[in-house]
C-alpha atoms as a PDB file:
ATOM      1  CA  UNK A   1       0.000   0.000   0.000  1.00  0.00           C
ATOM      2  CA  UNK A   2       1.253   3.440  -0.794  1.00  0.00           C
ATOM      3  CA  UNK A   3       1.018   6.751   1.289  1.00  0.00           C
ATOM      4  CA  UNK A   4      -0.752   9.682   0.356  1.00  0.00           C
ATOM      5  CA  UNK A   5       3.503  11.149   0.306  1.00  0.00           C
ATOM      6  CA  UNK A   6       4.116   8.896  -2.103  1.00  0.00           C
ATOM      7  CA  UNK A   7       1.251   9.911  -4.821  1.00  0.00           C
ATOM      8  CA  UNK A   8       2.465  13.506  -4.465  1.00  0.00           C
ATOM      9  CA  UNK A   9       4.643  15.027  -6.394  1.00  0.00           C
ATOM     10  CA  UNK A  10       7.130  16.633  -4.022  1.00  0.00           C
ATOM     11  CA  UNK A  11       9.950  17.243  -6.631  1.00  0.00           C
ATOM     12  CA  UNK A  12       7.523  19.171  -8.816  1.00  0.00           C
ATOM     13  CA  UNK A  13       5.937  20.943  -6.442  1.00  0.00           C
ATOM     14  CA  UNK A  14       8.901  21.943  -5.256  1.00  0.00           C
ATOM     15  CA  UNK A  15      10.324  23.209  -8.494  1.00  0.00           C
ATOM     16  CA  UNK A  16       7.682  25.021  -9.495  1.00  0.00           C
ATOM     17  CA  UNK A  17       7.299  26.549  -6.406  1.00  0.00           C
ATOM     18  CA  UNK A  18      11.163  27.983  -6.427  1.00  0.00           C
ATOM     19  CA  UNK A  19       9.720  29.333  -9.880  1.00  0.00           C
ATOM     20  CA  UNK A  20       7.417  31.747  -7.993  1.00  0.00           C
ATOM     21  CA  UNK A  21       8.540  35.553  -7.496  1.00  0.00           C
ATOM     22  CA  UNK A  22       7.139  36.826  -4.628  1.00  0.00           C
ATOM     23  CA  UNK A  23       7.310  40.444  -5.981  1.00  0.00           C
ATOM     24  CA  UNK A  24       5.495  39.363  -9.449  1.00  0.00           C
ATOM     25  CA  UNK A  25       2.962  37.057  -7.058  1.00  0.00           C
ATOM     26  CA  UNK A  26       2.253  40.297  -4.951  1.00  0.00           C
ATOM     27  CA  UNK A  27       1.795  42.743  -7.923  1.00  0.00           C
ATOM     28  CA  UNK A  28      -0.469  40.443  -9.733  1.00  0.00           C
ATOM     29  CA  UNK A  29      -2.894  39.831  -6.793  1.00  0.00           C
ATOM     30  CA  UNK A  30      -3.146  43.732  -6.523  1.00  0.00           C
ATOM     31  CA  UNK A  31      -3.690  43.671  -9.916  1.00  0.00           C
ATOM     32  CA  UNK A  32      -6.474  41.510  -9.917  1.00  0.00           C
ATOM     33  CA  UNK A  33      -8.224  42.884  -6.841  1.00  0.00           C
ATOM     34  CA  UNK A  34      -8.173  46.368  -8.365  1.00  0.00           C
ATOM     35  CA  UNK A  35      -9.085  45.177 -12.136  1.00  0.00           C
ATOM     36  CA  UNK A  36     -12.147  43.248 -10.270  1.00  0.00           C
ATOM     37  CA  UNK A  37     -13.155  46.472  -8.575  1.00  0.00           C
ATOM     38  CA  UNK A  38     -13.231  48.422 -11.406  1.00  0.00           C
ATOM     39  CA  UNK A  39     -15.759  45.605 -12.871  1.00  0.00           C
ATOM     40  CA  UNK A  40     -17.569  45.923 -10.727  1.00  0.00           C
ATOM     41  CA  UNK A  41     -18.167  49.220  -9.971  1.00  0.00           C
ATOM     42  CA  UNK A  42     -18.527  49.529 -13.972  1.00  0.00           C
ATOM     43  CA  UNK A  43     -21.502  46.856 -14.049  1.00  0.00           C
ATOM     44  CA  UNK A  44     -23.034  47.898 -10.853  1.00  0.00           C
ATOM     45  CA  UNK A  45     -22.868  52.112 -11.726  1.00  0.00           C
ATOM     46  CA  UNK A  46     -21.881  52.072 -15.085  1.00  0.00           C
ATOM     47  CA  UNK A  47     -25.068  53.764 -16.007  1.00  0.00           C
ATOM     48  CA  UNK A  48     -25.575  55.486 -12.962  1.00  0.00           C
ATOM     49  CA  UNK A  49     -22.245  56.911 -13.512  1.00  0.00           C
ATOM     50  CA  UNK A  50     -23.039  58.085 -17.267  1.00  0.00           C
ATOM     51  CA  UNK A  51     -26.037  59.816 -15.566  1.00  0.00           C
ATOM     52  CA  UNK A  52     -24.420  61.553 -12.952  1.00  0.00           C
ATOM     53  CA  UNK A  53     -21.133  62.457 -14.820  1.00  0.00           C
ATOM     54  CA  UNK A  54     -23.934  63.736 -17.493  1.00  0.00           C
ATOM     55  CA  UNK A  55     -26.019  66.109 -15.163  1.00  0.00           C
ATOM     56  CA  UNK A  56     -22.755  67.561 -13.775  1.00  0.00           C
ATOM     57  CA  UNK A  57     -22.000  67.911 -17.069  1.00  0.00           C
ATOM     58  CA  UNK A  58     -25.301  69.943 -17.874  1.00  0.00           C
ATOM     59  CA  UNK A  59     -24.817  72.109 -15.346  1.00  0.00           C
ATOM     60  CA  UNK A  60     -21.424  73.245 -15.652  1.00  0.00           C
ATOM     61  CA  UNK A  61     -21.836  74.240 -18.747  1.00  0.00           C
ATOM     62  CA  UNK A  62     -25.240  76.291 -17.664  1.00  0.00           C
ATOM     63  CA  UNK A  63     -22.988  77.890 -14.946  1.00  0.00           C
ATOM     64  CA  UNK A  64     -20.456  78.782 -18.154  1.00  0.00           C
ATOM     65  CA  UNK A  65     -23.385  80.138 -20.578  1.00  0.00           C
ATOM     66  CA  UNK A  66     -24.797  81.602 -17.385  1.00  0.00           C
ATOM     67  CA  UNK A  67     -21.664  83.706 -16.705  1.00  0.00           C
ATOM     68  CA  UNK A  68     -20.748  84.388 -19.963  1.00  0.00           C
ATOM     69  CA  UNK A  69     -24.186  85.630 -21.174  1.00  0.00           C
ATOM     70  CA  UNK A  70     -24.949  82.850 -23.199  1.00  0.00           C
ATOM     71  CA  UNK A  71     -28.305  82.358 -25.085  1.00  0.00           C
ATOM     72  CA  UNK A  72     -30.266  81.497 -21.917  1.00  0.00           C
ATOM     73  CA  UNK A  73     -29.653  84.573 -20.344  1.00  0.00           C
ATOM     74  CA  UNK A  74     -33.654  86.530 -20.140  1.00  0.00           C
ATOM     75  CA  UNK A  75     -31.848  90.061 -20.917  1.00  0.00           C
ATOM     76  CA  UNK A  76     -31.533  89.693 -24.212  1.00  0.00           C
END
């Protein structure tokens, strides 16, 4: 009968494991953490965010045509 040592592969493991950077390891889990938040913030408020980015939008530039006289202005 064989021991569960046996069936694994030790020498592998270990070979691939002195393969690993820890630098590379730690930049692509930040990687992944921050390109999963920015999924999901885009499919949760994607649209929300088009809205809102779009009515501050709107009213900056009706606080420009407002200052500079622009054709909403009732004085003309």
């Amino acid at each position: 009968m064989t021991t569960v040592t046996e069936r694994v592969p030790l020498e592998r493991i270990t070979r691939e494991a002195r393969d690993v950077h820890f630098g590379r390891a730690v930049l692509t889990v930040v990687a992944a953490v921050l390109f999963g938040l920015g999924w999901v913030v885009a499919r949760a408020f994607g649209v929300a965010w088009l809205v809102v980015a779009w009515c501050a939008v709107a009213v900056r530039v009706g606080w420009q045509e407002g200052r500079a006289g622009g054709p909403a202005r009732a004085d003309r």
